[in-house]
Structures are given as C-alpha cells and as structure tokens.
PDB file of N, CA and C in Angstrom:
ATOM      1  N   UNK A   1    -115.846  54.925-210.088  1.00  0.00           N
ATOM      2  CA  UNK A   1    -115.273  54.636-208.782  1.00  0.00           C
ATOM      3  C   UNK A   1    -114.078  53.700-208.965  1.00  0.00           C
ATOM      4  N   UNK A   2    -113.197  53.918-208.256  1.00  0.00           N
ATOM      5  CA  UNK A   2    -111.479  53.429-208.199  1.00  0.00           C
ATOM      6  C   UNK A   2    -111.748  52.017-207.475  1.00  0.00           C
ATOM      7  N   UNK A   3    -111.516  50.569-208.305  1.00  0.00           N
ATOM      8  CA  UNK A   3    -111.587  49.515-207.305  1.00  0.00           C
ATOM      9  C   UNK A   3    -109.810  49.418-206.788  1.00  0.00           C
ATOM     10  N   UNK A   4    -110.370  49.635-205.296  1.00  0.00           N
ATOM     11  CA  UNK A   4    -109.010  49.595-204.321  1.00  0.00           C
ATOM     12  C   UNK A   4    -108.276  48.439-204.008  1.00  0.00           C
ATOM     13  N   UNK A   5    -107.253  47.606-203.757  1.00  0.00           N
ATOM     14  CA  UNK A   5    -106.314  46.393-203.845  1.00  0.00           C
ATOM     15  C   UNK A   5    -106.443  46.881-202.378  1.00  0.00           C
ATOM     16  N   UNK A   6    -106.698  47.086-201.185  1.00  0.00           N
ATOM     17  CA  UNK A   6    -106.618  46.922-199.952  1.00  0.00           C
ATOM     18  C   UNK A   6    -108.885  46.815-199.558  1.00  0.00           C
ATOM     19  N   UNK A   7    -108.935  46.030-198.923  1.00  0.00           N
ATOM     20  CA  UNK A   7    -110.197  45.787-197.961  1.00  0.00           C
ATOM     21  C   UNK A   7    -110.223  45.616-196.450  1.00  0.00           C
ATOM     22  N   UNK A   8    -111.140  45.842-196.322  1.00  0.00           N
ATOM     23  CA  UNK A   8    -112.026  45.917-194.841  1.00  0.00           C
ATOM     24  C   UNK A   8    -111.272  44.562-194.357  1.00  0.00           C
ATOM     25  N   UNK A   9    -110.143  44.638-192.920  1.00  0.00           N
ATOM     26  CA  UNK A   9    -109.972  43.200-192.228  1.00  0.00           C
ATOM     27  C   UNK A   9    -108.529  43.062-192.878  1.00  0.00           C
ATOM     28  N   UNK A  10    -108.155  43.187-193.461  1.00  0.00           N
ATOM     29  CA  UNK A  10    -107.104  43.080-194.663  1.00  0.00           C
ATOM     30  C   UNK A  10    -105.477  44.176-193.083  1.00  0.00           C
ATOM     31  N   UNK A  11    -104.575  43.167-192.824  1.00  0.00           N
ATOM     32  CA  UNK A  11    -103.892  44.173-192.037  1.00  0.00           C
ATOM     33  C   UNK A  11    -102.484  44.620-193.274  1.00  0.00           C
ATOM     34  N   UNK A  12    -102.422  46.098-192.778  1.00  0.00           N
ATOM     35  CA  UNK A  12    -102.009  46.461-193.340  1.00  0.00           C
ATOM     36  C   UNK A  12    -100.625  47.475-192.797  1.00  0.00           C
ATOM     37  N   UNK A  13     -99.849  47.795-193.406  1.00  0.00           N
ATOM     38  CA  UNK A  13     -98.344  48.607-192.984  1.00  0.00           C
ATOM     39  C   UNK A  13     -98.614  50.195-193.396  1.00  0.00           C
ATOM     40  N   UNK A  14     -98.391  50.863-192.554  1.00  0.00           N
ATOM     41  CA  UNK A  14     -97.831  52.535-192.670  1.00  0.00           C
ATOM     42  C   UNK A  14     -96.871  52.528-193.091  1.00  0.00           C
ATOM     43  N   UNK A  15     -96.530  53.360-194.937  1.00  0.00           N
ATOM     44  CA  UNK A  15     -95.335  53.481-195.167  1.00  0.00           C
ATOM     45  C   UNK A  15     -94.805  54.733-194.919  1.00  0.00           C
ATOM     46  N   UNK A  16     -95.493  55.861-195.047  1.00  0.00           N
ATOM     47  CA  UNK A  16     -94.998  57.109-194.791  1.00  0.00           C
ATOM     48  C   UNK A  16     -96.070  57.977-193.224  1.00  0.00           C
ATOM     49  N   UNK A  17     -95.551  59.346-193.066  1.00  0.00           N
ATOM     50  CA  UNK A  17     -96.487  60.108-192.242  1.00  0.00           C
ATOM     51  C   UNK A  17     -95.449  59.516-190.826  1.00  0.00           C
ATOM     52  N   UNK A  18     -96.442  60.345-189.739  1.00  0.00           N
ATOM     53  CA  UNK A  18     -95.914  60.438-188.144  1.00  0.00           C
ATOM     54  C   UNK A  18     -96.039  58.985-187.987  1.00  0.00           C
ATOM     55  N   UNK A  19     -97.398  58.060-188.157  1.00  0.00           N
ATOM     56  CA  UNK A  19     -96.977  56.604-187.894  1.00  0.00           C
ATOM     57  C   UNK A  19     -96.750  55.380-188.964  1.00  0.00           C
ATOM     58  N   UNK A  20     -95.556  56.253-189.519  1.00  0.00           N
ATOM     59  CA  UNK A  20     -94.546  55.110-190.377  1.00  0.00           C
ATOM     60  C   UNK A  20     -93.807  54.249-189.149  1.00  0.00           C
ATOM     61  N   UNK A  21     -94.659  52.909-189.844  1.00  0.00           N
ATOM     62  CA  UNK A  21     -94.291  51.199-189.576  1.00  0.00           C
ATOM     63  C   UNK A  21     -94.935  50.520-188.525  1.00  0.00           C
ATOM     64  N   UNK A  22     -95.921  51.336-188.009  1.00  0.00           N
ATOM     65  CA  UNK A  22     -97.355  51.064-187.904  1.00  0.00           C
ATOM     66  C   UNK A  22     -98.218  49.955-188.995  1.00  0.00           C
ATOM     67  N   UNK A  23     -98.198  48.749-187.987  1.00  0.00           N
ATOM     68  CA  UNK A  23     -99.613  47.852-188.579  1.00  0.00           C
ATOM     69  C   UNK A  23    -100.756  47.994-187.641  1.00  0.00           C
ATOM     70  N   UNK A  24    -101.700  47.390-188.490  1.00  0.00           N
ATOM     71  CA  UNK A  24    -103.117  47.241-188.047  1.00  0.00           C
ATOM     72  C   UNK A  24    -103.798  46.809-189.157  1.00  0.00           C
ATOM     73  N   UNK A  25    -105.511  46.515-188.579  1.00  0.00           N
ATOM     74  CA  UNK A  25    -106.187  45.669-189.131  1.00  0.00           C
ATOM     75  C   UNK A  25    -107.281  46.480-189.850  1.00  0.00           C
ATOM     76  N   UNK A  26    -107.333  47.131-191.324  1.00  0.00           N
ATOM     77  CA  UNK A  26    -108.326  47.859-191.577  1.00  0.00           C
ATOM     78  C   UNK A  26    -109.839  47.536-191.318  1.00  0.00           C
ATOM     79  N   UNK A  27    -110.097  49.086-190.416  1.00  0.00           N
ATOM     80  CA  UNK A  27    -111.894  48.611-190.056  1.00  0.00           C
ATOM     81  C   UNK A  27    -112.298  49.240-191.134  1.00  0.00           C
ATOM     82  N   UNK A  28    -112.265  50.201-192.136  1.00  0.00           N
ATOM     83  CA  UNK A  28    -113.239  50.779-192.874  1.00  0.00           C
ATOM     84  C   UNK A  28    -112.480  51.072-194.472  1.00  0.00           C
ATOM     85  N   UNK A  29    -113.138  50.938-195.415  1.00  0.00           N
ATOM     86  CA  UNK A  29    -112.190  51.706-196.758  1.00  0.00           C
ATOM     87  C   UNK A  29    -113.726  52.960-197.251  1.00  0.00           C
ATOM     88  N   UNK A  30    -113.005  54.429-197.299  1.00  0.00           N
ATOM     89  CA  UNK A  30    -114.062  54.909-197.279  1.00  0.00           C
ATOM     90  C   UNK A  30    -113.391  55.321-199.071  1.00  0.00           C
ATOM     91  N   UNK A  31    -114.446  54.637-200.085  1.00  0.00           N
ATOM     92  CA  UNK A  31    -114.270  54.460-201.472  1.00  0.00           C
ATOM     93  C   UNK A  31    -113.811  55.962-202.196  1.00  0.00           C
ATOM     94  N   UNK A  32    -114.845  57.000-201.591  1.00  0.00           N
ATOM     95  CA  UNK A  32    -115.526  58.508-202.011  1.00  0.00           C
ATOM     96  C   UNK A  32    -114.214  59.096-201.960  1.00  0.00           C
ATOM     97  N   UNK A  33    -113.562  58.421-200.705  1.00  0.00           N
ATOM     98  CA  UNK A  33    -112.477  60.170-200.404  1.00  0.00           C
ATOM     99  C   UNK A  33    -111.246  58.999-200.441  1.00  0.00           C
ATOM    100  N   UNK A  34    -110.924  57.724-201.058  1.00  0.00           N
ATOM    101  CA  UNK A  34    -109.723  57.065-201.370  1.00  0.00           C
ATOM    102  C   UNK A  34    -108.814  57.306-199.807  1.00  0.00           C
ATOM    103  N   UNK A  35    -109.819  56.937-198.714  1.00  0.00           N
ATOM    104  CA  UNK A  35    -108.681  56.652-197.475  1.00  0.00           C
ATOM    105  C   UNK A  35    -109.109  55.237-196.906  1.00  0.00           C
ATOM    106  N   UNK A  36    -108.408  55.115-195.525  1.00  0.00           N
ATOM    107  CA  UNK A  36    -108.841  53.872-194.988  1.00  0.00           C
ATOM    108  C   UNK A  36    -108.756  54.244-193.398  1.00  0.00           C
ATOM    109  N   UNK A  37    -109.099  53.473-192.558  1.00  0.00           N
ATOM    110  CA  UNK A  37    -109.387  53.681-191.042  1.00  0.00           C
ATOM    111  C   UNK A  37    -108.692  52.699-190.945  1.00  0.00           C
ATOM    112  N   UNK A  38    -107.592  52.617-190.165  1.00  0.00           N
ATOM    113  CA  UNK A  38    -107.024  51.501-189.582  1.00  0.00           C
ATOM    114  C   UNK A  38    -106.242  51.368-188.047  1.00  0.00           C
ATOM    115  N   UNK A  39    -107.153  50.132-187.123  1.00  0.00           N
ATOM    116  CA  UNK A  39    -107.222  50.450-186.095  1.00  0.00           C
ATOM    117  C   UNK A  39    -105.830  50.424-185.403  1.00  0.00           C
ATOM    118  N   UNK A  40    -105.827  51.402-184.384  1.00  0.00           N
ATOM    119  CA  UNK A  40    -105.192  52.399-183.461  1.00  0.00           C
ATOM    120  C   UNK A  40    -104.303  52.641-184.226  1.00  0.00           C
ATOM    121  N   UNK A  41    -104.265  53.367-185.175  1.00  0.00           N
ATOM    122  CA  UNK A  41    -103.249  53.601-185.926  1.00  0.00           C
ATOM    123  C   UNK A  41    -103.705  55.379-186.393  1.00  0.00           C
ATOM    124  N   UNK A  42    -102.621  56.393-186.578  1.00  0.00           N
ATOM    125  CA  UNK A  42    -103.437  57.854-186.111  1.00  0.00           C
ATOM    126  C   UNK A  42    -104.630  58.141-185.467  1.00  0.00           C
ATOM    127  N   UNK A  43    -104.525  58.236-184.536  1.00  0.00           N
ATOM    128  CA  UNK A  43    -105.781  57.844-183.323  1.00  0.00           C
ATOM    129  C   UNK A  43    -105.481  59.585-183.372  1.00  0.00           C
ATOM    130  N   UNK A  44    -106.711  60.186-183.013  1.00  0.00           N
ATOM    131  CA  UNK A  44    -106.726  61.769-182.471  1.00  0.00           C
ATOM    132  C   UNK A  44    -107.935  62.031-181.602  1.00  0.00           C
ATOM    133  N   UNK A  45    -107.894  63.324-180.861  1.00  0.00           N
ATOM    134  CA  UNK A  45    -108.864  63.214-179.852  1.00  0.00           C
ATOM    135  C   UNK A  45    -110.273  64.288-180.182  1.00  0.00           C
ATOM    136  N   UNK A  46    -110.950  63.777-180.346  1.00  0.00           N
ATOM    137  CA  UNK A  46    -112.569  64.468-180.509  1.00  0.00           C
ATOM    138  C   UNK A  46    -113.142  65.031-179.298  1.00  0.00           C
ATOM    139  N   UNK A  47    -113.828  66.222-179.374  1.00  0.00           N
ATOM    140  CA  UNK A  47    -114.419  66.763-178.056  1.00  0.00           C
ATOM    141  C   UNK A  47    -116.014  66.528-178.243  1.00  0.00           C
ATOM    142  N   UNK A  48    -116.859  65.935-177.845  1.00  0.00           N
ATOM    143  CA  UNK A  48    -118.002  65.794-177.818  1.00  0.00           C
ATOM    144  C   UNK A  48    -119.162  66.830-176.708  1.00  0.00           C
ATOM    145  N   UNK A  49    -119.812  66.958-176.961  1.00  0.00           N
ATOM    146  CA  UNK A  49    -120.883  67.634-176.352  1.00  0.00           C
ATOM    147  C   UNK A  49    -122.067  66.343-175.683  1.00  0.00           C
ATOM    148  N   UNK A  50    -122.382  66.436-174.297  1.00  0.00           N
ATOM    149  CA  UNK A  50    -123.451  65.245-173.864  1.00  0.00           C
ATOM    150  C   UNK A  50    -124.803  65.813-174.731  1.00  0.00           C
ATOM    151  N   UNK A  51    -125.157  64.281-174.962  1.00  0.00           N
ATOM    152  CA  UNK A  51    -126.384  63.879-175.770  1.00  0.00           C
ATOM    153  C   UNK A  51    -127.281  63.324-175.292  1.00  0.00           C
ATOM    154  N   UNK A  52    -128.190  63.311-174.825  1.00  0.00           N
ATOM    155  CA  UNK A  52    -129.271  62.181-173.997  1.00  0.00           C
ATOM    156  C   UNK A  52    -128.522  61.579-172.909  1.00  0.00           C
ATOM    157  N   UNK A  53    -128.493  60.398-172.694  1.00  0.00           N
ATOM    158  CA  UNK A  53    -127.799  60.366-171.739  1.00  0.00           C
ATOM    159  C   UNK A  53    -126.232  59.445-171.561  1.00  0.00           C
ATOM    160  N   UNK A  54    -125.620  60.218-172.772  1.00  0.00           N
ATOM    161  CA  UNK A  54    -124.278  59.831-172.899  1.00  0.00           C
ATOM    162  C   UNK A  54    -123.910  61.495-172.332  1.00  0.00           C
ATOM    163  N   UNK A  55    -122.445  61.242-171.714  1.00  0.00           N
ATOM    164  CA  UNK A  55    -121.615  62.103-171.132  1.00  0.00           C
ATOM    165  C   UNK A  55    -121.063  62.930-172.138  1.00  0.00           C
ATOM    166  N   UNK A  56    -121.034  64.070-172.164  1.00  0.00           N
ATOM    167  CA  UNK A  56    -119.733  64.777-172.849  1.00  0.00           C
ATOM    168  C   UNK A  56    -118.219  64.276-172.502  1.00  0.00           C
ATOM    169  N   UNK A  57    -117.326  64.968-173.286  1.00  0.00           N
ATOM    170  CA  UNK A  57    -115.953  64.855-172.983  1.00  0.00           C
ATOM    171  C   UNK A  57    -115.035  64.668-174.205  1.00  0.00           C
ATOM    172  N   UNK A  58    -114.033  64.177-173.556  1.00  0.00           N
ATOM    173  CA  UNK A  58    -113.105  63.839-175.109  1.00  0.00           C
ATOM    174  C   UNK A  58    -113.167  62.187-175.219  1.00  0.00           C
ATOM    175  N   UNK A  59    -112.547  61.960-176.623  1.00  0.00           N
ATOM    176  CA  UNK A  59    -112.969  60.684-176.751  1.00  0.00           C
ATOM    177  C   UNK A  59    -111.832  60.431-177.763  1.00  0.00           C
ATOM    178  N   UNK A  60    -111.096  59.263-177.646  1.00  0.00           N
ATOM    179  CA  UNK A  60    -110.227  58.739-179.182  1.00  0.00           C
ATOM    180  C   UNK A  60    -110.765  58.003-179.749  1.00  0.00           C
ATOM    181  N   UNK A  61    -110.003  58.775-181.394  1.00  0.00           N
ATOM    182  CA  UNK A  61    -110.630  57.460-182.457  1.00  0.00           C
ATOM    183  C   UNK A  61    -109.582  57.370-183.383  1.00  0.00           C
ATOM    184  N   UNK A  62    -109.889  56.517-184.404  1.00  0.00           N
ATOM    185  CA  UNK A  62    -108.830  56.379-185.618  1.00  0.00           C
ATOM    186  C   UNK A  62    -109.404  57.430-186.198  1.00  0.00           C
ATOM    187  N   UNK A  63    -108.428  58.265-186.906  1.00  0.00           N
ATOM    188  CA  UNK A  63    -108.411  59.162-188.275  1.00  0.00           C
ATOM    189  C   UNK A  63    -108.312  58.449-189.450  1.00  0.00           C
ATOM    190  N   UNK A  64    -108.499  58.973-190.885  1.00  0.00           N
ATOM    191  CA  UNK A  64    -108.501  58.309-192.275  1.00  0.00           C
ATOM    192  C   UNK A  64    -106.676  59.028-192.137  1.00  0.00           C
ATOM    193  N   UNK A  65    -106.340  57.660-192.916  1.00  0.00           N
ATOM    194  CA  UNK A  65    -105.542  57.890-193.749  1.00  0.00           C
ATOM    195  C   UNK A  65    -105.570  57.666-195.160  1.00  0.00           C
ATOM    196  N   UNK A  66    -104.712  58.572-196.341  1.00  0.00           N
ATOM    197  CA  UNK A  66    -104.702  58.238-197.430  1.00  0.00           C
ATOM    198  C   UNK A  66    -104.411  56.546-198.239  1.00  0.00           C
ATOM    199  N   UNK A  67    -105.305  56.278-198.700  1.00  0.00           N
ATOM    200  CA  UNK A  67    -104.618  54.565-198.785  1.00  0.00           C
ATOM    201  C   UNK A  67    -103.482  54.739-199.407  1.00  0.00           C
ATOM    202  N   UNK A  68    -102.558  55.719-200.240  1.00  0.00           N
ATOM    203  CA  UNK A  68    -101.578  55.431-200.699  1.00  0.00           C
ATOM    204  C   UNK A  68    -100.464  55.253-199.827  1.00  0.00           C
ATOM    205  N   UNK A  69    -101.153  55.434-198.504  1.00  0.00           N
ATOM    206  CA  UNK A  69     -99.930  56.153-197.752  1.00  0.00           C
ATOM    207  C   UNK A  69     -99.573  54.341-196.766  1.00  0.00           C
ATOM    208  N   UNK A  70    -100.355  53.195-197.305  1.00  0.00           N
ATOM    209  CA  UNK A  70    -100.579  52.258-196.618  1.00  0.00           C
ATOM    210  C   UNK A  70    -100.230  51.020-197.493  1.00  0.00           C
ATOM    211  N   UNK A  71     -99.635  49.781-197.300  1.00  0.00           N
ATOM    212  CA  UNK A  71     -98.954  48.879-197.862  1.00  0.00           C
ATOM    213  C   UNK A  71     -99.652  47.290-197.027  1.00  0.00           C
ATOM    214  N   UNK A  72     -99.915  46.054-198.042  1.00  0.00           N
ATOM    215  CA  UNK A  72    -100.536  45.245-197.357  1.00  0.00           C
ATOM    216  C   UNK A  72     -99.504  44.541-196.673  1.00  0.00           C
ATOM    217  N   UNK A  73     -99.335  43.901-195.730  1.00  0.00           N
ATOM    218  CA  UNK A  73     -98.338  43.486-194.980  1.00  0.00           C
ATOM    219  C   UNK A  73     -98.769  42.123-194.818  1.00  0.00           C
ATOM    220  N   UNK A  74     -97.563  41.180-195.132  1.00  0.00           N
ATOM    221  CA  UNK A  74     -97.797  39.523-195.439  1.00  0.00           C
ATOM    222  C   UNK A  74     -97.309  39.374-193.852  1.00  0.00           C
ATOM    223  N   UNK A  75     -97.818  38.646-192.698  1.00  0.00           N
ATOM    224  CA  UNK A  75     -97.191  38.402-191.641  1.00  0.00           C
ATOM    225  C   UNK A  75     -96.488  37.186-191.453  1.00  0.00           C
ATOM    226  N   UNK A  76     -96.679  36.213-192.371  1.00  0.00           N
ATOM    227  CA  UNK A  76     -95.763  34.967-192.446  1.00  0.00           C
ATOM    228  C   UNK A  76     -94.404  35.716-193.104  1.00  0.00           C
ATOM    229  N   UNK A  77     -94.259  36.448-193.944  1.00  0.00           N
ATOM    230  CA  UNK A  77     -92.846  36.721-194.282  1.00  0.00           C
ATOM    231  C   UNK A  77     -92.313  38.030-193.670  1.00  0.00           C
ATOM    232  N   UNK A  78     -93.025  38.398-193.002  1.00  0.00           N
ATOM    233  CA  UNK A  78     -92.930  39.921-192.333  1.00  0.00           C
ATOM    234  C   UNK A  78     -92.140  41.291-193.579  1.00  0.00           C
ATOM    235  N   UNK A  79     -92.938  41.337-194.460  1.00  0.00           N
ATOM    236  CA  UNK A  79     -92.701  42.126-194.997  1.00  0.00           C
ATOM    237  C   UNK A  79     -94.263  42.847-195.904  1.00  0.00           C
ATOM    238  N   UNK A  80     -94.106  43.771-196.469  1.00  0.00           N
ATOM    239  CA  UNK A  80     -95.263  44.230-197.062  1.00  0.00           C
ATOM    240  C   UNK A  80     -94.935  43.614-198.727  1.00  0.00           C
ATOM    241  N   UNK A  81     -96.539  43.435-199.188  1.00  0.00           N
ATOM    242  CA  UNK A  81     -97.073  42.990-200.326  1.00  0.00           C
ATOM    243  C   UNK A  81     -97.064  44.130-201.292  1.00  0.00           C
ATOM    244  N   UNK A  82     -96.945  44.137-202.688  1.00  0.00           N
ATOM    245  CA  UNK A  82     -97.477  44.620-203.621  1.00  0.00           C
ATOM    246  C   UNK A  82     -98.216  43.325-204.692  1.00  0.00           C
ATOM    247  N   UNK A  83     -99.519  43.992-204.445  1.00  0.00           N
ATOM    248  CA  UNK A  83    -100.939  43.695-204.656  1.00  0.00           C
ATOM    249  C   UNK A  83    -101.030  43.920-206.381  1.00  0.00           C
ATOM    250  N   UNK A  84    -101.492  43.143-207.305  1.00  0.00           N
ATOM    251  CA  UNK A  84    -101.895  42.652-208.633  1.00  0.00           C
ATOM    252  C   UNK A  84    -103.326  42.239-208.618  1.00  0.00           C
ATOM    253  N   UNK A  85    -103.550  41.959-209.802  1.00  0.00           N
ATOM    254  CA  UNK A  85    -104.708  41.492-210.202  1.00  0.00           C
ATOM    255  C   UNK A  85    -104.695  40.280-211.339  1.00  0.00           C
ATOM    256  N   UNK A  86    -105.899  39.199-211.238  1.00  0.00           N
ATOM    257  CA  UNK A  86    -105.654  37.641-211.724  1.00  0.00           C
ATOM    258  C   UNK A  86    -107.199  37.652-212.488  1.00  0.00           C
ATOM    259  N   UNK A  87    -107.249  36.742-213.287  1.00  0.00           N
ATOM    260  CA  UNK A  87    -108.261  36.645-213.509  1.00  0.00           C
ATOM    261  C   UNK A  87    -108.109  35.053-213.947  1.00  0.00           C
ATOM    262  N   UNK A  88    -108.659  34.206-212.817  1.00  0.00           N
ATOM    263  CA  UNK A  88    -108.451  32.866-212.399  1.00  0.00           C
ATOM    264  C   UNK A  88    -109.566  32.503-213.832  1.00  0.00           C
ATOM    265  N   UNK A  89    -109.284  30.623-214.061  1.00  0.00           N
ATOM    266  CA  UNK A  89    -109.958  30.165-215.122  1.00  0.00           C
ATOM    267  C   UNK A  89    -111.053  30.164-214.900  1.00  0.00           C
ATOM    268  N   UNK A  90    -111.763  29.590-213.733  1.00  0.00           N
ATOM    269  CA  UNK A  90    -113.475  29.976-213.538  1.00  0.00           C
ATOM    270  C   UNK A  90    -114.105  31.739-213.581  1.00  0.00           C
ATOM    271  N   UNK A  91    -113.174  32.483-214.139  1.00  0.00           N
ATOM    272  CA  UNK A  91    -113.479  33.811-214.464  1.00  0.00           C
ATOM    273  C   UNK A  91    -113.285  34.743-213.578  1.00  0.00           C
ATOM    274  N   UNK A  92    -113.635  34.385-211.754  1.00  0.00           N
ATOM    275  CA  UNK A  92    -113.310  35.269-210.816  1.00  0.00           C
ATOM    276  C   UNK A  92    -111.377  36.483-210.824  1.00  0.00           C
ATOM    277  N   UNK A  93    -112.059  37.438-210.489  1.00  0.00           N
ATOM    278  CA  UNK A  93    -111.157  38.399-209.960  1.00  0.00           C
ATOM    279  C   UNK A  93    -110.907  38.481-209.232  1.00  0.00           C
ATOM    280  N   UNK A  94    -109.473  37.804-208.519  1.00  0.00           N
ATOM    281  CA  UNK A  94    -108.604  37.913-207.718  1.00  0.00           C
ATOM    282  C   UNK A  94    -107.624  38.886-207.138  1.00  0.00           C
ATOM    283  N   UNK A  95    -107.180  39.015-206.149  1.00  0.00           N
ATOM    284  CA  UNK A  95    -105.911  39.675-205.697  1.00  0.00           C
ATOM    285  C   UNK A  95    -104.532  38.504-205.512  1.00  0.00           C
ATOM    286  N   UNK A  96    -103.497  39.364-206.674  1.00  0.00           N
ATOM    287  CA  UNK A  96    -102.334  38.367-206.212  1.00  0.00           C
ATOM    288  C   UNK A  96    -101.228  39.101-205.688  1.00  0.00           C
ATOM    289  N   UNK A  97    -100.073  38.714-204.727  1.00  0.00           N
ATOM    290  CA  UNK A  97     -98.701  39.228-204.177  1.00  0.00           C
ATOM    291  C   UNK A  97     -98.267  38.917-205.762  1.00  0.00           C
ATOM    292  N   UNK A  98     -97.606  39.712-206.291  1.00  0.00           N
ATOM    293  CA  UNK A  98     -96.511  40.265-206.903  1.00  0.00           C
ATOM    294  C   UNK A  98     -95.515  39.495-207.409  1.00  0.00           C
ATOM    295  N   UNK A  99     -94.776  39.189-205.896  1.00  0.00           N
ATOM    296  CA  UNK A  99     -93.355  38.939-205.299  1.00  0.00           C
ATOM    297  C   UNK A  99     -93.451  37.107-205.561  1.00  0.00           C
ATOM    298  N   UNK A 100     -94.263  36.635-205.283  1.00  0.00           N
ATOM    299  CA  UNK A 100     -94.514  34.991-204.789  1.00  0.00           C
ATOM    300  C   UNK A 100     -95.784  34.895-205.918  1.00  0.00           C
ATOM    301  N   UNK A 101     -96.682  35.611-206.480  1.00  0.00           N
ATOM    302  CA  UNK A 101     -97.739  34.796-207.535  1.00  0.00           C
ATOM    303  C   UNK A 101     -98.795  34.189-206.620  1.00  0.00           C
ATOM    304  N   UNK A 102     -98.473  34.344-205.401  1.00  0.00           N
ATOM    305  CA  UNK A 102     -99.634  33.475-204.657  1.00  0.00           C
ATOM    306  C   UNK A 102    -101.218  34.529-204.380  1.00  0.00           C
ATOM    307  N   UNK A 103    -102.343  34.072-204.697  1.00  0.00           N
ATOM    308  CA  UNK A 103    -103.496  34.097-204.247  1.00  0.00           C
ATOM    309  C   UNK A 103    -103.703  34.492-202.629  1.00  0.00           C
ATOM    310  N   UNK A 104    -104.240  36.334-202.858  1.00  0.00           N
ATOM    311  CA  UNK A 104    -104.332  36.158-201.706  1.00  0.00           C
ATOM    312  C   UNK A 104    -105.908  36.424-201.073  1.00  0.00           C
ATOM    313  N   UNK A 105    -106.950  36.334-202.230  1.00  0.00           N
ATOM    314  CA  UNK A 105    -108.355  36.121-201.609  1.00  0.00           C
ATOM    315  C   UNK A 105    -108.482  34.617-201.105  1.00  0.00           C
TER     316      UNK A 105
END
C-alpha cells in the first residue's frame, strides 16, 4: 500500500479537471483506489430509492477525485505546497513543505 503525503482534514487545491482552483478540506483518503473526497468540491447528483422511512429523491455529494489531481495548499502564503518527507531526531516521520523546510505535522 502507497503511503499518501495528503490526509483526512488536510485542505487542499484542485490543480487540474472541471474544478481547477477549487479548495477544500479533505473528508476522506480512500488508500485502495489512490483518490480523495474533498468537500464541495465535484459534488454530483445521486438518485436514491426510499428506504424505511427516509424519502427517495436526488441527493448531492462529493465525488473521488484522483489525489494526483490535488495539491496541499499553505493558506498563510496562499499558494500550494509540495510535500517531502523528514525523519526528525527522535525517529518520527514527518511531512515537510519543500519550498520553506518547515514541519508541517
């Protein structure tokens, strides 16, 4: 399994696709199929069938996007991150920006 440089909460930038430059705040990283859910961001509409006693109808949700297709976005400098890896002296594995060296777990 691929360890991914973007997580759950982590907001992030649309670089390519219909919503290029689109942020939002990832709700889900689904590991299996290398996408991410990130909210209201490709939203599409589902038709449901009533169930007990929820209503039928249509309903929006977020779609997966490919994580490649997604960039972490620093909001103090308003620009997007490229994401590294540290391996700090007490041994932990970190995420670092690139650009600045700074720690961003």
């Amino acid at each position: 399994m691929a360890k991914f440089k973007i997580r759950k909460n982590d907001v992030v930038m649309v670089t390519t696709g219909k919503n290029r430059g689109a942020t939002g705040r990832v709700l889900s990283v689904l590991t299996d199929k290398g996408h991410v859910v990130v909210e209201k961001v490709n939203v599409v509409q589902r038709h449901i069938k009533p169930q007990g006693g929820r209503p039928g109808g249509t309903v929006q949700k977020e779609a997966s996007i490919h994580i490649s297709n997604v960039a972490l976005w620093d909001e103090a400098a308003q620009r997007t991150r490229r994401v590294g890896w540290k391996v700090l002296e007490d041994g932990r594995k970190v995420r670092v920006d690139k650009h600045s060296g700074q720690v961003i777990d």
